[in-house]
PDB file of N, CA and C in Angstrom:
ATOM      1  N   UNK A   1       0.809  -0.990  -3.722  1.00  0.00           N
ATOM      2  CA  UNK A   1       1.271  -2.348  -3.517  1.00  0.00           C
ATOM      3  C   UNK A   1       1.923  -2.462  -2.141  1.00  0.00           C
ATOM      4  N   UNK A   2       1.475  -3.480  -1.393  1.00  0.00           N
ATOM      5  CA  UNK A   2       2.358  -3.819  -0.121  1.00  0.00           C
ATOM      6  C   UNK A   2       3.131  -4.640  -0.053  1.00  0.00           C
ATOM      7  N   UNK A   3       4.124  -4.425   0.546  1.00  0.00           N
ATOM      8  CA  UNK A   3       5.894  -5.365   0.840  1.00  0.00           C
ATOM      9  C   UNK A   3       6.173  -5.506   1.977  1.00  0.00           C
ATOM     10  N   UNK A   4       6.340  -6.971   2.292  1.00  0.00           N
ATOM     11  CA  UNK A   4       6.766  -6.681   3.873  1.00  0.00           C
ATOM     12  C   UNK A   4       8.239  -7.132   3.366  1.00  0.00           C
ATOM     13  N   UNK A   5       9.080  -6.928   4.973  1.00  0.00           N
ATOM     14  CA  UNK A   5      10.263  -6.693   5.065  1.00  0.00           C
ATOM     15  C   UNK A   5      10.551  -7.929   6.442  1.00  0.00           C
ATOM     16  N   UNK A   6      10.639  -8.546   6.063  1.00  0.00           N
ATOM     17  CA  UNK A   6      11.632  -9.625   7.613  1.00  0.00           C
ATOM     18  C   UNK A   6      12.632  -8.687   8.578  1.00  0.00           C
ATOM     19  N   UNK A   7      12.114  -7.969   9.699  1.00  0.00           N
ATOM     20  CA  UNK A   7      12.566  -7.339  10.914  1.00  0.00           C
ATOM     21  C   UNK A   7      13.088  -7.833  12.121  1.00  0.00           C
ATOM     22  N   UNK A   8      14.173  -7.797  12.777  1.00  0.00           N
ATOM     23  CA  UNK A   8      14.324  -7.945  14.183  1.00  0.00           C
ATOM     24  C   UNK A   8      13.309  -6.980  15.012  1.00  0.00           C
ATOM     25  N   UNK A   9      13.063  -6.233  14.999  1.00  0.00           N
ATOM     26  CA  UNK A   9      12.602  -5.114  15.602  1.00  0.00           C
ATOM     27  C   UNK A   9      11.228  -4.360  15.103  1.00  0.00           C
ATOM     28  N   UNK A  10      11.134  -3.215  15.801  1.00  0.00           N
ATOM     29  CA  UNK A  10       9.553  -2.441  14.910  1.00  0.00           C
ATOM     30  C   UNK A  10       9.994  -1.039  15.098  1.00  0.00           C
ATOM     31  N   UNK A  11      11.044  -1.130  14.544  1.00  0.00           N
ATOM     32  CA  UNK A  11      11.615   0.515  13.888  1.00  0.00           C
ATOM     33  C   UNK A  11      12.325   0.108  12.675  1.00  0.00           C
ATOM     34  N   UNK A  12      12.552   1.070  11.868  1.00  0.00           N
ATOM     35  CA  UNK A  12      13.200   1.318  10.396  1.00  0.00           C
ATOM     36  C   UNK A  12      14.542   0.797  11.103  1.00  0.00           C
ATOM     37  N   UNK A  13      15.152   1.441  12.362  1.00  0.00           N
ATOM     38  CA  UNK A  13      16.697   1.441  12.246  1.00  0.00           C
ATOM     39  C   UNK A  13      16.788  -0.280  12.608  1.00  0.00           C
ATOM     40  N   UNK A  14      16.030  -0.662  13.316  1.00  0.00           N
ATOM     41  CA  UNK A  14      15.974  -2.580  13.076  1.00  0.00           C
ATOM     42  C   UNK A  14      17.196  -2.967  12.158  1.00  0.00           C
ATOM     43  N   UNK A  15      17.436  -4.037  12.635  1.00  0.00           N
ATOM     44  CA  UNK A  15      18.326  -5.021  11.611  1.00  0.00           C
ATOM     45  C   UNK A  15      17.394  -6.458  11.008  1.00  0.00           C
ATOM     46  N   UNK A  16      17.950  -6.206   9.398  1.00  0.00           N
ATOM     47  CA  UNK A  16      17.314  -7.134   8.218  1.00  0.00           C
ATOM     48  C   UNK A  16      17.192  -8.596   9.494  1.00  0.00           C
ATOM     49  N   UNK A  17      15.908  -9.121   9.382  1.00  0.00           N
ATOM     50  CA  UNK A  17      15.913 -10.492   9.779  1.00  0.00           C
ATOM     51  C   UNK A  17      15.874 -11.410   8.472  1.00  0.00           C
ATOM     52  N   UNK A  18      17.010 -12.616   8.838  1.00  0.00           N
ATOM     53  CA  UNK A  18      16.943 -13.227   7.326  1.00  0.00           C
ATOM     54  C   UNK A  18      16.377 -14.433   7.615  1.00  0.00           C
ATOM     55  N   UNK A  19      15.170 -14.456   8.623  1.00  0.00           N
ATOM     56  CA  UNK A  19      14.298 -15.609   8.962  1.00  0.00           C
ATOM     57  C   UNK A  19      13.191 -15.243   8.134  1.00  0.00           C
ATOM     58  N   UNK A  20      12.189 -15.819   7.344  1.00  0.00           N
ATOM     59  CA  UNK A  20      10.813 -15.312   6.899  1.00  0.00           C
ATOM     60  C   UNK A  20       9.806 -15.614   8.424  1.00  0.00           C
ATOM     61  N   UNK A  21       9.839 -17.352   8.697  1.00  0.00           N
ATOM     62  CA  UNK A  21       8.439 -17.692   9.237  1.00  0.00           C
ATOM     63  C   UNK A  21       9.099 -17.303  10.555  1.00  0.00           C
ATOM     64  N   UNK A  22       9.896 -16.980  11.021  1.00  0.00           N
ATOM     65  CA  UNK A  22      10.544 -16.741  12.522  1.00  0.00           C
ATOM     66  C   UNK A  22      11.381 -15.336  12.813  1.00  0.00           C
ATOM     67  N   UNK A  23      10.910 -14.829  12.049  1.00  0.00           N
ATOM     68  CA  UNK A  23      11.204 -13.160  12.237  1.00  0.00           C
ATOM     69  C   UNK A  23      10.473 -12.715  13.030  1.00  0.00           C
ATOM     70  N   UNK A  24      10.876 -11.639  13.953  1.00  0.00           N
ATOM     71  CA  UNK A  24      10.304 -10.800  15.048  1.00  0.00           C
ATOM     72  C   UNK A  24       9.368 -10.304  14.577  1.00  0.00           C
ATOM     73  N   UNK A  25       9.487  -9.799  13.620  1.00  0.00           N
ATOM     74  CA  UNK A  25       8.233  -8.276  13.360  1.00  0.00           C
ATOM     75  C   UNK A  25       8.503  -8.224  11.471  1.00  0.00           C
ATOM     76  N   UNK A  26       7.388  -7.816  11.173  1.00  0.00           N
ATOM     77  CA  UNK A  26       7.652  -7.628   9.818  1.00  0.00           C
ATOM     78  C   UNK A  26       7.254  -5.946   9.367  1.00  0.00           C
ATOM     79  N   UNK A  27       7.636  -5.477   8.842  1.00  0.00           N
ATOM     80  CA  UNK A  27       7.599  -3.833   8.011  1.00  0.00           C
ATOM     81  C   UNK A  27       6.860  -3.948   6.758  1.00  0.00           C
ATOM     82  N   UNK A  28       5.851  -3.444   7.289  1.00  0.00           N
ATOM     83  CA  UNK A  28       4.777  -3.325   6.197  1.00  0.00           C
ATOM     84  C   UNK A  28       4.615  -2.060   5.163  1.00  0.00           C
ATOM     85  N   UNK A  29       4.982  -2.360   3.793  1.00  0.00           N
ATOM     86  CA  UNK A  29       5.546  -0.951   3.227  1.00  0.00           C
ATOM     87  C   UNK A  29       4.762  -0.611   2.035  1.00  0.00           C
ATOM     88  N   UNK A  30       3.724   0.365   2.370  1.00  0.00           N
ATOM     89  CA  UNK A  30       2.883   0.510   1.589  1.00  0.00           C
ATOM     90  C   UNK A  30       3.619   1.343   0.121  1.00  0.00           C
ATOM     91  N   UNK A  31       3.759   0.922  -0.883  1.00  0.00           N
ATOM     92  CA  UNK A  31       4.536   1.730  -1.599  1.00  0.00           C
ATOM     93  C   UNK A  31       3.903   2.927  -2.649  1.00  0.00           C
ATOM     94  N   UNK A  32       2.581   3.026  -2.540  1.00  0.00           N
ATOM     95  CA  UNK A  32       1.681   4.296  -3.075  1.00  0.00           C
ATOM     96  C   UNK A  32       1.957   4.904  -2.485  1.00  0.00           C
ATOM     97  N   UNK A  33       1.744   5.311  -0.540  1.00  0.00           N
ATOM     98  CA  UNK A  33       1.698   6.032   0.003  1.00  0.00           C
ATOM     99  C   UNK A  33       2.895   6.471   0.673  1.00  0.00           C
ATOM    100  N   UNK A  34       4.112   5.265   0.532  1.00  0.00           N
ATOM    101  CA  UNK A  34       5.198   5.123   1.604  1.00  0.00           C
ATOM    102  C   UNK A  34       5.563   5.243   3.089  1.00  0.00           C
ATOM    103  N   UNK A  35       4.005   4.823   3.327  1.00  0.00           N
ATOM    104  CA  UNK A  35       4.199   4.870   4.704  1.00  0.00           C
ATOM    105  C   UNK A  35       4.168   3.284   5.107  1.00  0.00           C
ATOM    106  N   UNK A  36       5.268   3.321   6.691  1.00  0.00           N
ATOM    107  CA  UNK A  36       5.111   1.636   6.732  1.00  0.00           C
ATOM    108  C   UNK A  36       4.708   1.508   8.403  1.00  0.00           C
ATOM    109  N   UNK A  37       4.267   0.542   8.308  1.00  0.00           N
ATOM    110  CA  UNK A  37       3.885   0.075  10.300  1.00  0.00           C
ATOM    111  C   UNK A  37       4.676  -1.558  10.032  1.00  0.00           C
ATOM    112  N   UNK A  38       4.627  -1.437  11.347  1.00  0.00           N
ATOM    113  CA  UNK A  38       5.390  -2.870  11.653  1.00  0.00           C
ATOM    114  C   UNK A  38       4.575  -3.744  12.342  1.00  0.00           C
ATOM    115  N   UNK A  39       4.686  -4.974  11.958  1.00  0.00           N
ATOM    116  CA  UNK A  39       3.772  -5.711  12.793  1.00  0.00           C
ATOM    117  C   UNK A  39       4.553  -7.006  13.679  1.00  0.00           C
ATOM    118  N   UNK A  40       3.923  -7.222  14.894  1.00  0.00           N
ATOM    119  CA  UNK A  40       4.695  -8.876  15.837  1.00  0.00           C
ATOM    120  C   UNK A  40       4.260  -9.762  15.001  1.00  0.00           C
ATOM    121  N   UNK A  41       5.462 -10.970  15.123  1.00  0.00           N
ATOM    122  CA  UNK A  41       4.896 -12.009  14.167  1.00  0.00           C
ATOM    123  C   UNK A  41       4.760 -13.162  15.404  1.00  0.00           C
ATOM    124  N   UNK A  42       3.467 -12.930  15.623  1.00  0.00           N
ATOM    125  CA  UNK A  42       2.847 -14.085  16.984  1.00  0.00           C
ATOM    126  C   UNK A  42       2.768 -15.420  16.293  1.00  0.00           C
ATOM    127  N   UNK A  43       3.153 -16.025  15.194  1.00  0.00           N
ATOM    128  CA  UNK A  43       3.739 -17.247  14.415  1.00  0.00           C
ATOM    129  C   UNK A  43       4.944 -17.724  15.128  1.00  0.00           C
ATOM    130  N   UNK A  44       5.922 -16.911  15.650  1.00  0.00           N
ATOM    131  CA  UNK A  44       7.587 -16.558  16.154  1.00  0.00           C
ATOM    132  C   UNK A  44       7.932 -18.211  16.379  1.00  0.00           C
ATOM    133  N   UNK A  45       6.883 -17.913  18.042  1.00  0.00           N
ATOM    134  CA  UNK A  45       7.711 -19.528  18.720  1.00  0.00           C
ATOM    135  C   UNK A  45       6.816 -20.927  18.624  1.00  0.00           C
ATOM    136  N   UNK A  46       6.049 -20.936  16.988  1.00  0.00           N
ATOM    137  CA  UNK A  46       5.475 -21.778  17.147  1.00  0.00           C
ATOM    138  C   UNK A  46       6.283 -23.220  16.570  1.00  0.00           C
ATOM    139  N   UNK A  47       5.674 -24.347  17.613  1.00  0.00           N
ATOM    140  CA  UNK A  47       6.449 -25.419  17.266  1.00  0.00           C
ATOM    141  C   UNK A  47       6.698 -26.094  15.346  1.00  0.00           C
ATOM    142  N   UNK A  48       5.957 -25.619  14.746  1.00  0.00           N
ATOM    143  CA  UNK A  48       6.135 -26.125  13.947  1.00  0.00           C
ATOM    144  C   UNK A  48       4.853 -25.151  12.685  1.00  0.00           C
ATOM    145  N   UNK A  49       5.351 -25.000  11.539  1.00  0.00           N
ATOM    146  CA  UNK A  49       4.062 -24.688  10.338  1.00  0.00           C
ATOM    147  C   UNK A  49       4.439 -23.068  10.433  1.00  0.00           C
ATOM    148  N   UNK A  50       5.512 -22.171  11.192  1.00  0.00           N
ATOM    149  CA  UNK A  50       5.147 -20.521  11.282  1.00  0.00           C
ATOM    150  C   UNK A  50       5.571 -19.831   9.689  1.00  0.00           C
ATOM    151  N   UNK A  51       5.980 -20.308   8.787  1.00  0.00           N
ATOM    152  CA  UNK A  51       6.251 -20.252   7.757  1.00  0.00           C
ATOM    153  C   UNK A  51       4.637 -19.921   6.985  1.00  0.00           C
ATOM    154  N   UNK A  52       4.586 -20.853   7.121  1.00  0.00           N
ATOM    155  CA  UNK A  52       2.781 -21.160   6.126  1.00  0.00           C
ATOM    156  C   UNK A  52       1.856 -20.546   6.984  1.00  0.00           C
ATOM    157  N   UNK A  53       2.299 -20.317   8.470  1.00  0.00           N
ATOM    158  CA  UNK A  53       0.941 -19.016   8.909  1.00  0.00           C
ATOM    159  C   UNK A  53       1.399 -18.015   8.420  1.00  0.00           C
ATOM    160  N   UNK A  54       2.213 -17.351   8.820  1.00  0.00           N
ATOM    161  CA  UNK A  54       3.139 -16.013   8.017  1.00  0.00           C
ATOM    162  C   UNK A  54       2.615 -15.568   6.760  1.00  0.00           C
ATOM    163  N   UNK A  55       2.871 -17.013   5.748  1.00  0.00           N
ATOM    164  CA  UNK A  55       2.990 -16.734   4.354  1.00  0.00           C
ATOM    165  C   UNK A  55       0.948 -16.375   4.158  1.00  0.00           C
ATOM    166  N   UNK A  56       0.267 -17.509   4.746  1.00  0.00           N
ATOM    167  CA  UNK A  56      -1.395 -17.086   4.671  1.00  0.00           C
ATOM    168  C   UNK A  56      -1.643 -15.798   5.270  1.00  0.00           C
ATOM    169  N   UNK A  57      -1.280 -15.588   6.102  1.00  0.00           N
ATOM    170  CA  UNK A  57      -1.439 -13.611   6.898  1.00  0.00           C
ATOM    171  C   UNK A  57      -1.023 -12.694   5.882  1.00  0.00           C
ATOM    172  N   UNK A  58       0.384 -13.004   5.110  1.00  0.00           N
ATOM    173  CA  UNK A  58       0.226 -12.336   4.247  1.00  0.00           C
ATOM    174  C   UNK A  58      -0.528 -11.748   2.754  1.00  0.00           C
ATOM    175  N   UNK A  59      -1.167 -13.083   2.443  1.00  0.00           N
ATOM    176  CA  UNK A  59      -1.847 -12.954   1.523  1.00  0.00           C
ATOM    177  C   UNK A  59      -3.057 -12.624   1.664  1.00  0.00           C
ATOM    178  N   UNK A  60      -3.506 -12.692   2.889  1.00  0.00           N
ATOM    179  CA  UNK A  60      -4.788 -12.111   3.824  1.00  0.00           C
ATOM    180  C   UNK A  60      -5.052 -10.365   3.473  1.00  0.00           C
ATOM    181  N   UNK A  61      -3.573 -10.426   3.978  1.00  0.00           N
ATOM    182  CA  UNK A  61      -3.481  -8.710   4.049  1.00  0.00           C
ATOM    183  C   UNK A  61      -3.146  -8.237   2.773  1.00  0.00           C
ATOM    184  N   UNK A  62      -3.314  -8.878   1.543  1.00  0.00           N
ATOM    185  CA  UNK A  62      -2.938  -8.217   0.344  1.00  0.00           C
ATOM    186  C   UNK A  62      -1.600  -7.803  -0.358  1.00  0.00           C
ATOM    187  N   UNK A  63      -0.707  -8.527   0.477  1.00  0.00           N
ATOM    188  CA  UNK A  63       0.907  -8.461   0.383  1.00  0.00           C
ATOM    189  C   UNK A  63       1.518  -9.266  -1.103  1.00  0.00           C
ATOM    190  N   UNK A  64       2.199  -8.122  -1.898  1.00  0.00           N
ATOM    191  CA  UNK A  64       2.279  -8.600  -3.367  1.00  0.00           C
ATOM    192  C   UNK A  64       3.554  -9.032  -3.206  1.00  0.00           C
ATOM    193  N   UNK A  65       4.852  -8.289  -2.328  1.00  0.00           N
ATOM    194  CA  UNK A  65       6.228  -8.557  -2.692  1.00  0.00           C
ATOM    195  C   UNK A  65       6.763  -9.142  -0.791  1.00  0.00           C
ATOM    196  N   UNK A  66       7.117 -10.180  -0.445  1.00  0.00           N
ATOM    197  CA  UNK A  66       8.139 -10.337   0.588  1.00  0.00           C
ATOM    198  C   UNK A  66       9.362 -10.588   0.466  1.00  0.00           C
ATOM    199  N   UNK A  67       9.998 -10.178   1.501  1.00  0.00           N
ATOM    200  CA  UNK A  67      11.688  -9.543   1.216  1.00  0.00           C
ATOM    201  C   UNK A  67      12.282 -10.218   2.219  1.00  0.00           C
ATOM    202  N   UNK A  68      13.157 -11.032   2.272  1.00  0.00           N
ATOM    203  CA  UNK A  68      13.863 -11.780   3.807  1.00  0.00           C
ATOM    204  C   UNK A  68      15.029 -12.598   3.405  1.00  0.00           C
ATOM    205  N   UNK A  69      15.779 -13.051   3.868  1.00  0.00           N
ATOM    206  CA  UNK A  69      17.179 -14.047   3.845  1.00  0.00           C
ATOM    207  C   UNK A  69      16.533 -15.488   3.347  1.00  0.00           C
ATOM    208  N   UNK A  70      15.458 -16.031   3.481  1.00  0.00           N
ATOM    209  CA  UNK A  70      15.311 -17.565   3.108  1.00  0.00           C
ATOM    210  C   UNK A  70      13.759 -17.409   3.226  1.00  0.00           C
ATOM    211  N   UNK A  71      12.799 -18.557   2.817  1.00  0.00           N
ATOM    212  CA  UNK A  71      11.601 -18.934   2.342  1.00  0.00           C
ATOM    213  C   UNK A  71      11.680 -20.250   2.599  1.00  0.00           C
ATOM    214  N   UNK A  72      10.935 -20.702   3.510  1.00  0.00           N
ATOM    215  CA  UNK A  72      10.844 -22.226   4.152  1.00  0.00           C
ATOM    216  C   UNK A  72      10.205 -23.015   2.405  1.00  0.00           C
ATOM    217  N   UNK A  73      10.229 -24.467   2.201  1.00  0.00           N
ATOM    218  CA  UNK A  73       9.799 -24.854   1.104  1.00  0.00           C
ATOM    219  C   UNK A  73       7.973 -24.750   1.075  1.00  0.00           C
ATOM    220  N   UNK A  74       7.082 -25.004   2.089  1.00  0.00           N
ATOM    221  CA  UNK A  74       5.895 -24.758   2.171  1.00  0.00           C
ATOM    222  C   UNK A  74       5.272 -23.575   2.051  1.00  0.00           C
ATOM    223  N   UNK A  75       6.529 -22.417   2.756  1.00  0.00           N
ATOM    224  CA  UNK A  75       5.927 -20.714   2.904  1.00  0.00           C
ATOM    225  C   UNK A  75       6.010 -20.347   1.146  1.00  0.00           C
ATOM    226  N   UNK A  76       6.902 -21.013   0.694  1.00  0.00           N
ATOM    227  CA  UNK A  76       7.131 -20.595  -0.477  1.00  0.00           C
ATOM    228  C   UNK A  76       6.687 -21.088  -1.758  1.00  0.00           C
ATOM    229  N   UNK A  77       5.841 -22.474  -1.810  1.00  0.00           N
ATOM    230  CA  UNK A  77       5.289 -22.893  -2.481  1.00  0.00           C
ATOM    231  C   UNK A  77       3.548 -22.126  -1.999  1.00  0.00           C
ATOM    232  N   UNK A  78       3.037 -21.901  -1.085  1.00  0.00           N
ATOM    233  CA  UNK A  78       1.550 -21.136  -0.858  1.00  0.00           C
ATOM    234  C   UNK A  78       2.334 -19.482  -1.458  1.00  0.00           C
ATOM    235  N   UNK A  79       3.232 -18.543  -1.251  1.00  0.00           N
ATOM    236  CA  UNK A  79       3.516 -17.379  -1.550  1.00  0.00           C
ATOM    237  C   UNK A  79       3.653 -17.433  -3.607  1.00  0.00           C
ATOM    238  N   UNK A  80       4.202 -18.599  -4.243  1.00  0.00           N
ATOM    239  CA  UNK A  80       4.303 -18.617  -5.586  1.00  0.00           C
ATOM    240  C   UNK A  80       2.299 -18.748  -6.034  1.00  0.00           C
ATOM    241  N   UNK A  81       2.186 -19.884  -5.245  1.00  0.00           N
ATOM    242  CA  UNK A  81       0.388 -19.882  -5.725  1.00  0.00           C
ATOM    243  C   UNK A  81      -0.166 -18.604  -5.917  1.00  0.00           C
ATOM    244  N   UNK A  82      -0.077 -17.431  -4.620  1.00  0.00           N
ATOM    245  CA  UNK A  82      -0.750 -16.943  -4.595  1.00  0.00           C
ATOM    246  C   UNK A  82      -0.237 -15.674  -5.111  1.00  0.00           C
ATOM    247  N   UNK A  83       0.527 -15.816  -6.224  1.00  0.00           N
ATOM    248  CA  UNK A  83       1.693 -14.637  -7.000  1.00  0.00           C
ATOM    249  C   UNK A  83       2.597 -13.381  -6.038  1.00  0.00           C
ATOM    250  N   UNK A  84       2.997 -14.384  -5.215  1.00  0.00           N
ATOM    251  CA  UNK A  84       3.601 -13.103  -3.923  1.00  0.00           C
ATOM    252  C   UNK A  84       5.149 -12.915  -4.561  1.00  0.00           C
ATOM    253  N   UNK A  85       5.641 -12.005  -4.696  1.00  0.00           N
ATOM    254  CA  UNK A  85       6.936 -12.015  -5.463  1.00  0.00           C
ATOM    255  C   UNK A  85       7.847 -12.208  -4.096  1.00  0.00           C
ATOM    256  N   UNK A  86       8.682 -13.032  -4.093  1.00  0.00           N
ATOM    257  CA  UNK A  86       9.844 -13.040  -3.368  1.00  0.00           C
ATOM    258  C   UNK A  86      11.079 -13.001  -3.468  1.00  0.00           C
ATOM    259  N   UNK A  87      11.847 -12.158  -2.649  1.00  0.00           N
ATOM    260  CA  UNK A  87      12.932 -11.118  -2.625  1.00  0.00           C
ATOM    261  C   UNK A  87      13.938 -11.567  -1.749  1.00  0.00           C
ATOM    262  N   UNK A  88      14.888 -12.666  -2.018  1.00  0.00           N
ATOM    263  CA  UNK A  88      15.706 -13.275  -1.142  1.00  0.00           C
ATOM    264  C   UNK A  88      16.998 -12.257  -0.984  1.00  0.00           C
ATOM    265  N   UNK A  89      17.819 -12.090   0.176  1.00  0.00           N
ATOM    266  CA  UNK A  89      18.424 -10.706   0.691  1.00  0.00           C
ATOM    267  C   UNK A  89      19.397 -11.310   0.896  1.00  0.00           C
ATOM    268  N   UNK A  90      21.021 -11.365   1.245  1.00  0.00           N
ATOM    269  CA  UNK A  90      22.021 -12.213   1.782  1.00  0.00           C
ATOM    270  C   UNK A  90      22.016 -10.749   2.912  1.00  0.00           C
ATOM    271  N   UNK A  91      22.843 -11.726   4.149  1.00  0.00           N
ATOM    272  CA  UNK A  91      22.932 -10.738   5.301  1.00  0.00           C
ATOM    273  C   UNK A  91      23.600  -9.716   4.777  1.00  0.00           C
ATOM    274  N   UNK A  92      23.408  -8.719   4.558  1.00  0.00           N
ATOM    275  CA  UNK A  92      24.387  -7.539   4.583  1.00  0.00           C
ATOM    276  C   UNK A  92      24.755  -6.518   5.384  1.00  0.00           C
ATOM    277  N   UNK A  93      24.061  -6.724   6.428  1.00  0.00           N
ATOM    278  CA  UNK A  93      24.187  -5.794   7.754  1.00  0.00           C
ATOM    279  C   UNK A  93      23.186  -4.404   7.428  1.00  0.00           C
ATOM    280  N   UNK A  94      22.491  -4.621   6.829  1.00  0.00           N
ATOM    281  CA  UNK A  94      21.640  -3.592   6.598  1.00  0.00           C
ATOM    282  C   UNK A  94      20.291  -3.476   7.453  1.00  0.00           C
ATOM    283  N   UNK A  95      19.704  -2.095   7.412  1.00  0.00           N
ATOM    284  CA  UNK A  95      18.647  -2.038   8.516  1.00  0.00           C
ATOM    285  C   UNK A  95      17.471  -2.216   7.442  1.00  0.00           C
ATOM    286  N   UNK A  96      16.391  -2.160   8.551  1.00  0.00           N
ATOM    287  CA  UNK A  96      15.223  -1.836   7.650  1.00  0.00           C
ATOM    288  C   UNK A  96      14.797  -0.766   6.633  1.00  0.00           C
ATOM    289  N   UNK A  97      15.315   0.156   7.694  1.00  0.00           N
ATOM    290  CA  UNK A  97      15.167   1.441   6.980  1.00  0.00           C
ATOM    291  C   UNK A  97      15.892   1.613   5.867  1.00  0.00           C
ATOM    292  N   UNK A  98      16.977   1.226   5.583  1.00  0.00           N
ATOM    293  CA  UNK A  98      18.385   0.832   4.473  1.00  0.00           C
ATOM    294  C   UNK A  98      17.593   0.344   3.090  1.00  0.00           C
ATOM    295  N   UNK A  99      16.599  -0.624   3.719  1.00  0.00           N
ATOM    296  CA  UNK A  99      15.969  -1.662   2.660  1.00  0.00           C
ATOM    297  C   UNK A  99      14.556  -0.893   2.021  1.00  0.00           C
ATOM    298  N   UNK A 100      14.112  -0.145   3.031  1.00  0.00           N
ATOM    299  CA  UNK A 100      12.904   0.500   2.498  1.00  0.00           C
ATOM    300  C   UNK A 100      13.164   1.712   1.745  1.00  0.00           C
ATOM    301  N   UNK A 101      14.310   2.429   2.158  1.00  0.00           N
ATOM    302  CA  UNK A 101      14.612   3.483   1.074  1.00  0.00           C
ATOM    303  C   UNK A 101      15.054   3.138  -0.682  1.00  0.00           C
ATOM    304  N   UNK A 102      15.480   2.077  -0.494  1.00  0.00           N
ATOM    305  CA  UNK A 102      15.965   1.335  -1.641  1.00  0.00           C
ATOM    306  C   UNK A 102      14.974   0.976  -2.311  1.00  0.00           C
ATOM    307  N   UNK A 103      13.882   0.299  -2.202  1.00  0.00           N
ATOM    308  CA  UNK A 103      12.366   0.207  -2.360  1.00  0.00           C
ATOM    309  C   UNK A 103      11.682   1.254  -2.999  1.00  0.00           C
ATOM    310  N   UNK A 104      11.791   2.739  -2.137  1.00  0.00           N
ATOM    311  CA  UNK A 104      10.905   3.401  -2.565  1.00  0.00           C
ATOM    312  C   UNK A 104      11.955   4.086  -3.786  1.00  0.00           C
ATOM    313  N   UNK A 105      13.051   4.020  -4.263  1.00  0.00           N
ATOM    314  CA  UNK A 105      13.685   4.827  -5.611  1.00  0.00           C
ATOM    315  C   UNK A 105      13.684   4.155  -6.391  1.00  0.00           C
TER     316      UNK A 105
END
């Protein structure tokens, strides 16, 4: 199953982004294998809709669980359609890596 993770950055030690459609990079966390890559979210500075590209890329790529601080109302009505489980986070100052170890136990 794959999970992405809302990232500032494209390392584990990154800090949690609690943007979904306007997050830097997302952590892609394969959880059979536990290995993760990070990806740019070229959605970032778009004027308007980066929510609902985000949320369609993800379901593209087979993404069952997303994890982030908030869910725009559109990203999150296409992510319920398409049974994406979502994982709302309050800031806690935690990294990525923080969030993915937690994941994999």
């Amino acid at each position: 199953m794959k999970t992405v993770i809302t990232s500032s950055g494209e390392s584990l030690a990154s800090s949690f982004d609690m943007r979904f459609g306007r997050a830097a990079y997302f952590c892609v966390l394969d959880q059979e294998s536990g290995r993760t890559e990070f990806l740019e979210n070229v959605n970032k500075d778009d004027s308007h809709g980066a929510g609902t590209k985000v949320a369609e890329k993800l379901i593209e790529m087979g993404v069952k669980k997303a994890v982030s601080g908030d869910f725009g109302p559109k990203a999150k009505e296409l992510l319920e359609k398409f049974h994406v489980q979502m994982v709302v986070l309050q800031n806690t100052g935690q990294s990525v890596g923080d969030i993915v170890k937690k994941m994999k136990n």
